[in-house]
C-alpha atoms as a PDB file:
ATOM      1  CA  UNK A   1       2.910 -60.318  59.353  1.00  0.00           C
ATOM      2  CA  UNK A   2       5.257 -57.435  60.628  1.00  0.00           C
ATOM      3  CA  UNK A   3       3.888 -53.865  60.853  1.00  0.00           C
ATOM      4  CA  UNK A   4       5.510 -51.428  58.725  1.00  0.00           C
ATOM      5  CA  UNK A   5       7.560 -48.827  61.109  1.00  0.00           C
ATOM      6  CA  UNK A   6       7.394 -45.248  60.557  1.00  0.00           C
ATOM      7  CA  UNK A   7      10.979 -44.616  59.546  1.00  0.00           C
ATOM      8  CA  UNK A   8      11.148 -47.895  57.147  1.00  0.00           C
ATOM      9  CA  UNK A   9       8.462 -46.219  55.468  1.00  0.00           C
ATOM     10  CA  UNK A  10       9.590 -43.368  55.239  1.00  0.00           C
ATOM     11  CA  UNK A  11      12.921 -44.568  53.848  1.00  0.00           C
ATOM     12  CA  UNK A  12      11.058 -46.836  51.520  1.00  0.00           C
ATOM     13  CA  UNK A  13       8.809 -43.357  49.387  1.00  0.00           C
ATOM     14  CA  UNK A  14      12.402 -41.636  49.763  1.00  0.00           C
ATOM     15  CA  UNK A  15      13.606 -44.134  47.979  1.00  0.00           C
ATOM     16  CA  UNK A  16      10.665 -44.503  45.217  1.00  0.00           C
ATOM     17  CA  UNK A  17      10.956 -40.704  44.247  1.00  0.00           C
ATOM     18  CA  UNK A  18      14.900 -40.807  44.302  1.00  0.00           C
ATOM     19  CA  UNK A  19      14.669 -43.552  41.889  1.00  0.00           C
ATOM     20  CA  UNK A  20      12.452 -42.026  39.199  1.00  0.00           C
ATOM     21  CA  UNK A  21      13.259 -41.397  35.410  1.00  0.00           C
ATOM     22  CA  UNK A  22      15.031 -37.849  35.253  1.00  0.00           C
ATOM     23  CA  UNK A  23      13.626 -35.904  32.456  1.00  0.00           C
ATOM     24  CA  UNK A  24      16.441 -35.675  29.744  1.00  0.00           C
ATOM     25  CA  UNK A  25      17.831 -32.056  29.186  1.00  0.00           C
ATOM     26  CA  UNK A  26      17.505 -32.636  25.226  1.00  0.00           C
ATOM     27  CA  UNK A  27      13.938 -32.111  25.336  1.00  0.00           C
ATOM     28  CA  UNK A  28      13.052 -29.556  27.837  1.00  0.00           C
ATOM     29  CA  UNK A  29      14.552 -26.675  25.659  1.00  0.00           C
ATOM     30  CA  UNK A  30      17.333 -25.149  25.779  1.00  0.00           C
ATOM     31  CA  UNK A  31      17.635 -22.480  28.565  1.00  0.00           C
ATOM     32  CA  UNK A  32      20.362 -20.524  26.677  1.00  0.00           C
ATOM     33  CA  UNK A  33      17.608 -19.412  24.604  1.00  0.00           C
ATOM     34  CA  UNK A  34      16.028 -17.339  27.388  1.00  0.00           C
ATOM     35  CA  UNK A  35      19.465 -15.112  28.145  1.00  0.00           C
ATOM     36  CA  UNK A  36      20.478 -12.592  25.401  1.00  0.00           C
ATOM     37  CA  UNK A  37      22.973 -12.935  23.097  1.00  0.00           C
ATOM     38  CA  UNK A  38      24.400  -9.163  23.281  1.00  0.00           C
ATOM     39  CA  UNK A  39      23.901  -7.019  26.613  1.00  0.00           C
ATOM     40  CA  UNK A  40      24.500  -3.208  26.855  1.00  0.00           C
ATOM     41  CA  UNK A  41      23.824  -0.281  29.500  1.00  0.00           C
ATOM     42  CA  UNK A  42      23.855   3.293  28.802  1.00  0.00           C
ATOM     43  CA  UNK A  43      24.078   2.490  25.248  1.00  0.00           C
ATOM     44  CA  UNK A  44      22.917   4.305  22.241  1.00  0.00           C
ATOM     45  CA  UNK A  45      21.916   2.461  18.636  1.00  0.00           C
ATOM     46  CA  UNK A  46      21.628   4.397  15.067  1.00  0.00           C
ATOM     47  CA  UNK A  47      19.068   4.099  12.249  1.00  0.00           C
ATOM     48  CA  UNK A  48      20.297   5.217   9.081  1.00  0.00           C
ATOM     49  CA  UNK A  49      18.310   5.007   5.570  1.00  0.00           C
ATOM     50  CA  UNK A  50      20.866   5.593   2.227  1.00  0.00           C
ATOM     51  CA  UNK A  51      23.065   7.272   4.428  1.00  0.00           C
ATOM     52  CA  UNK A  52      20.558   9.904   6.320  1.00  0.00           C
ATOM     53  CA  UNK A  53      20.508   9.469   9.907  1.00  0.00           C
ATOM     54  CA  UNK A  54      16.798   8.731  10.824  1.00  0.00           C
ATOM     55  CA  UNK A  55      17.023   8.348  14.437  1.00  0.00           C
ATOM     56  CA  UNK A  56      19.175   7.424  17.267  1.00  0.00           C
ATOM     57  CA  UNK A  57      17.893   5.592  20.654  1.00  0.00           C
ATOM     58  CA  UNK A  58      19.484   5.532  23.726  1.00  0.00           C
ATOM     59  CA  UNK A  59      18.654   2.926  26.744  1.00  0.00           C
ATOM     60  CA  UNK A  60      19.543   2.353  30.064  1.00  0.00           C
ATOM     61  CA  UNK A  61      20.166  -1.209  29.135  1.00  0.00           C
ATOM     62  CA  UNK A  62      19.762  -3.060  25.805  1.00  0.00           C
ATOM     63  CA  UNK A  63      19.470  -6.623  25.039  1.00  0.00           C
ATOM     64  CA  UNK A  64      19.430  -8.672  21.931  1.00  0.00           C
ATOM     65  CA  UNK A  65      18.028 -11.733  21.452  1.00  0.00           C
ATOM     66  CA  UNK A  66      19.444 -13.013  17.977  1.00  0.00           C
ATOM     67  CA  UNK A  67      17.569 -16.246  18.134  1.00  0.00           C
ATOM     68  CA  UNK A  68      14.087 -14.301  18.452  1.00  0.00           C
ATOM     69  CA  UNK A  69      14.948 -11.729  16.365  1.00  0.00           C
ATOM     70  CA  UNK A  70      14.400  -8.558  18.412  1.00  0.00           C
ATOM     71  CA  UNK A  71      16.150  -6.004  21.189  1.00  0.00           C
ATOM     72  CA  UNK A  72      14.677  -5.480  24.253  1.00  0.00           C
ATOM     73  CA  UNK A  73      15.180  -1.894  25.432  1.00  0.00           C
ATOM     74  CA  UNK A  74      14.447  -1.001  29.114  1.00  0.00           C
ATOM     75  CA  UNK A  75      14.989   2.324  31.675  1.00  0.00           C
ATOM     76  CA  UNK A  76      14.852   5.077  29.937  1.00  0.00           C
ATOM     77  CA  UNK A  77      14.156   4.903  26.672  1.00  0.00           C
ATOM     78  CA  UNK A  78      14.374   8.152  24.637  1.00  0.00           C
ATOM     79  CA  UNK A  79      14.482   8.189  20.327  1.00  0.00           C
ATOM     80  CA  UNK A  80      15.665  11.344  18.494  1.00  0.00           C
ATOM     81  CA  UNK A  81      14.038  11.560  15.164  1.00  0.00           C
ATOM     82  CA  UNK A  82      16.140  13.505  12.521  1.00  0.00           C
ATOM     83  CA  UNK A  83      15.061  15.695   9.753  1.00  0.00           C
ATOM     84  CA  UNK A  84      16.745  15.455   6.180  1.00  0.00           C
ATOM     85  CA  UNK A  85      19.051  18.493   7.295  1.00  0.00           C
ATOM     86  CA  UNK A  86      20.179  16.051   9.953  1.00  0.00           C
ATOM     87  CA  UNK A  87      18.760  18.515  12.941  1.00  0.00           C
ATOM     88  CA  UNK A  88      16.390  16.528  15.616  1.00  0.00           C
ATOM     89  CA  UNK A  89      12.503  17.596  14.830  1.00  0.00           C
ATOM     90  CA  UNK A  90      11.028  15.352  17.691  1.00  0.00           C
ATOM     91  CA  UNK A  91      12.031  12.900  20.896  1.00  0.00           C
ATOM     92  CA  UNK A  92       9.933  10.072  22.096  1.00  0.00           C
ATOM     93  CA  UNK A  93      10.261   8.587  25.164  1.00  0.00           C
ATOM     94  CA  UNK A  94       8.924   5.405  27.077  1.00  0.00           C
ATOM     95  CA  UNK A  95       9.846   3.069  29.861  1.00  0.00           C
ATOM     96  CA  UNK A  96      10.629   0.029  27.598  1.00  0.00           C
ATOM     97  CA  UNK A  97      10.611  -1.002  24.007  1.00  0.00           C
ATOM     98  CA  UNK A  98      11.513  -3.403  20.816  1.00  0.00           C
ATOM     99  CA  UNK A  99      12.885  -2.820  18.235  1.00  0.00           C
ATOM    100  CA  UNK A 100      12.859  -5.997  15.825  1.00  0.00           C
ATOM    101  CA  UNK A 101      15.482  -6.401  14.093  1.00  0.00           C
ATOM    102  CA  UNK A 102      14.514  -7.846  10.678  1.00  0.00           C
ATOM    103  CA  UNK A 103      12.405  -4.771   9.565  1.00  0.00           C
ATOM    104  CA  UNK A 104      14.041  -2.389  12.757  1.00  0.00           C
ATOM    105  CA  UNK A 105      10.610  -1.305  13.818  1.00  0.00           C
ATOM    106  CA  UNK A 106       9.800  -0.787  17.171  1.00  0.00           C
ATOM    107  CA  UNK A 107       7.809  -0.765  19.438  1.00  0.00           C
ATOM    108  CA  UNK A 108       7.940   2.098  22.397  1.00  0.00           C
ATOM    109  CA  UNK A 109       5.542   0.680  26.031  1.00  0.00           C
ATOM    110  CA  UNK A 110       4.767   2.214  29.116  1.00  0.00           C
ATOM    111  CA  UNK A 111       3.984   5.994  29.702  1.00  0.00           C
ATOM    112  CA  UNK A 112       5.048   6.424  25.922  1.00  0.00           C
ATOM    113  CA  UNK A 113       5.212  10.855  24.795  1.00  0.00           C
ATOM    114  CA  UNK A 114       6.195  12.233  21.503  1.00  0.00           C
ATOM    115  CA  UNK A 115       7.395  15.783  21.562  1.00  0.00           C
ATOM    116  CA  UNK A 116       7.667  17.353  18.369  1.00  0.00           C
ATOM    117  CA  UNK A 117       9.687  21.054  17.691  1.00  0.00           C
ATOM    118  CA  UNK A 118       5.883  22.525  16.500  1.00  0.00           C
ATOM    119  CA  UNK A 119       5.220  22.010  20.570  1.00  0.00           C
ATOM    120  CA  UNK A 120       2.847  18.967  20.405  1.00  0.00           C
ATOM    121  CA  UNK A 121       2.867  16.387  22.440  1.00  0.00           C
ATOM    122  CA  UNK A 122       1.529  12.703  21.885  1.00  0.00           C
ATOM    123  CA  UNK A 123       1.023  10.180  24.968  1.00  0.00           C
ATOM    124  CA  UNK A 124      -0.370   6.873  24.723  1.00  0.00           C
ATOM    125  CA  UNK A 125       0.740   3.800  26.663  1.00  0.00           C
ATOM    126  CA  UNK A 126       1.887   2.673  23.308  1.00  0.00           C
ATOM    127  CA  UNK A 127       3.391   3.505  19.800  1.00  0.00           C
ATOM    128  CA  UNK A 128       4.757   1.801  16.873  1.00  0.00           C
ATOM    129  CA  UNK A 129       7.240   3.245  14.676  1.00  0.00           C
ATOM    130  CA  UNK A 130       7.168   1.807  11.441  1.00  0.00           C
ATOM    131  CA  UNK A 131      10.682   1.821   9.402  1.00  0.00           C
ATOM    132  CA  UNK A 132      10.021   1.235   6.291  1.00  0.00           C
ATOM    133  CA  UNK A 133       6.857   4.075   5.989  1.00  0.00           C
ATOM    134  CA  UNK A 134       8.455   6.206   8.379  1.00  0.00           C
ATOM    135  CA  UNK A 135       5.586   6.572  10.547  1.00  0.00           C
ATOM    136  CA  UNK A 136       4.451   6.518  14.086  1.00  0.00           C
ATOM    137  CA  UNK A 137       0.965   4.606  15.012  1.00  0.00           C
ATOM    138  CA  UNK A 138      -0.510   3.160  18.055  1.00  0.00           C
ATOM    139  CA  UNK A 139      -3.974   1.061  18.269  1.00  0.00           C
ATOM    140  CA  UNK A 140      -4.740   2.218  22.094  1.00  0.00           C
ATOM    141  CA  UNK A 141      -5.928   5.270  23.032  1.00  0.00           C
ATOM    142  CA  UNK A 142      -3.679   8.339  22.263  1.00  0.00           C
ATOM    143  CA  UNK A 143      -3.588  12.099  23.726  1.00  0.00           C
ATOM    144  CA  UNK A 144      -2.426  14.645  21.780  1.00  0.00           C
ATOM    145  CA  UNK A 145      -1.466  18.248  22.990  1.00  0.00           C
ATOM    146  CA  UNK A 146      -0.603  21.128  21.566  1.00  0.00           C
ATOM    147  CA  UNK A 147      -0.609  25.066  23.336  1.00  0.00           C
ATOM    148  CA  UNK A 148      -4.301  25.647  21.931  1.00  0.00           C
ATOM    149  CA  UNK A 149      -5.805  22.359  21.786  1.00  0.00           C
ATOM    150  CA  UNK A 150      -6.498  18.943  23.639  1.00  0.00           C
ATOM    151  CA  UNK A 151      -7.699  15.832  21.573  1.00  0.00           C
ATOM    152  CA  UNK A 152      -7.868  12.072  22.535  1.00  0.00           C
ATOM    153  CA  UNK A 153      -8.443   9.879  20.285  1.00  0.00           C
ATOM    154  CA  UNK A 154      -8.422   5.413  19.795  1.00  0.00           C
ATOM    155  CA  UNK A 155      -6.091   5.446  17.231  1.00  0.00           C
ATOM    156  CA  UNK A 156      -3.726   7.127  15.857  1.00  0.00           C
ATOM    157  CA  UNK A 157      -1.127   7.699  12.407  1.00  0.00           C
ATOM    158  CA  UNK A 158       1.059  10.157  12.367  1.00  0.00           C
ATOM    159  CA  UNK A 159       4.765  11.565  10.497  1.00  0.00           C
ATOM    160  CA  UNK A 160       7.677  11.350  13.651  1.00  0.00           C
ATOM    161  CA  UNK A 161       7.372  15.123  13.660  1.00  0.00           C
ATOM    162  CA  UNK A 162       3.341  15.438  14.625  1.00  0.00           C
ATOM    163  CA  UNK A 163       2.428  17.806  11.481  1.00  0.00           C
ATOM    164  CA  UNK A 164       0.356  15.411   9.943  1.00  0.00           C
ATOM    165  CA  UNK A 165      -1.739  13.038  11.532  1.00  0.00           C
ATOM    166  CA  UNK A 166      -4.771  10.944  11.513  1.00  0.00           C
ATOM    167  CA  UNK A 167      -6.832  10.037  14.635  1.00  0.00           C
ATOM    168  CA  UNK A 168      -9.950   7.829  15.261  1.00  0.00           C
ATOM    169  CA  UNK A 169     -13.006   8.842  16.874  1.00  0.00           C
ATOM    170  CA  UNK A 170     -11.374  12.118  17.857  1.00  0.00           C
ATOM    171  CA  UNK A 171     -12.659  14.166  21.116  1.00  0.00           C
ATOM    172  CA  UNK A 172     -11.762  16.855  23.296  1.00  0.00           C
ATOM    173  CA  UNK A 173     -10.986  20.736  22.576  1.00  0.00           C
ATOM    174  CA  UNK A 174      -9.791  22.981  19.385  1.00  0.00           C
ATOM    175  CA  UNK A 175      -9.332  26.053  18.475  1.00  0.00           C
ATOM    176  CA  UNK A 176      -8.443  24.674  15.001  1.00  0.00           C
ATOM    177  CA  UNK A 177     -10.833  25.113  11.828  1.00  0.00           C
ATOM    178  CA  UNK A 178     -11.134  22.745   9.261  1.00  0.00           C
ATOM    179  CA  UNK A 179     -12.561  23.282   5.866  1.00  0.00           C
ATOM    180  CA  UNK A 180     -14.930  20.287   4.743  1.00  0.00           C
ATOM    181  CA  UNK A 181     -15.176  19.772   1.310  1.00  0.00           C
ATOM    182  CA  UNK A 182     -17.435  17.828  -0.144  1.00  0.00           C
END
């Protein structure tokens, strides 16, 4: 019997993995699904309810994924919140965001603040702003400023403009005083 050279070897497991089944293309998915479907940059989108301008969001680029049913938002990502007189009453701000687009709520990530025209601030790594009740919540921790008082808190409900709000397990400084009724 001949010994087996190096080299015909060699050739011979080339050969073996050349020669085996390709996976068909049919059932690994389909990669178009990965790319949006719309791309923008510097690009601004409205939300409107019966004709009142609620907000209007800006991004440094947008992208919309129709088959999964949401936008991506990414660099700079700033909403202006509208009163019913049409004039802005606060701005929120993250890195990214989503807004998904069967119910258009969204969702604001990464070093997420809420200034409101009263002068308080909200940061939280991130907020939810829910269309349909027209309010802002997050389930991580929240900090909310204002020029008197400091509060964190774990969660957090609130009206886009900050003037009434709930928060969980609040902490921190007031100069605030409540009334407790029982």
């Amino acid at each position: 019997m001949k010994n087996i050279r190096p080299y015909k070897l060699f050739v011979l497991l080339f050969l073996i993995s050349v020669c085996t089944k390709i996976e068909d293309e049919s059932t690994t998915g389909n990669p178009s699904d990965e790319y949006p479907d719309q791309e923008s940059w510097n690009a601004k989108m409205y939300f409107t309810r019966d004709g009142r301008r609620q907000a209007v969001l800006t991004a440094g680029y947008i992208a919309k994924y129709s088959n999964k049913h949401f936008t991506l938002l990414k660099e700079a990502v700033r909403v202006d919140f509208y009163d019913s007189d049409g004039n802005v009453k606060s701005v929120l701000t993250s890195q990214e965001g989503k807004v998904l687009d069967d119910t258009q709520d969204m969702i604001a990530t990464g070093n997420v603040e809420l200034v409101s025209n009263n002068g308080t601030h909200l940061y939280a790594d991130e907020l939810l702003w829910d269309n349909k009740s027209e309010k802002i919540h997050s389930t991580v921790p929240v900090k909310i400023t204002t020029k008197t008082d400091t509060l964190f808190g774990d969660t957090f409900l609130s009206d886009p403009d900050l003037n009434d709000y709930e928060i969980t397990n609040p902490h921190g400084s007031s100069q605030k005083t409540i009334n407790i009724h029982e």
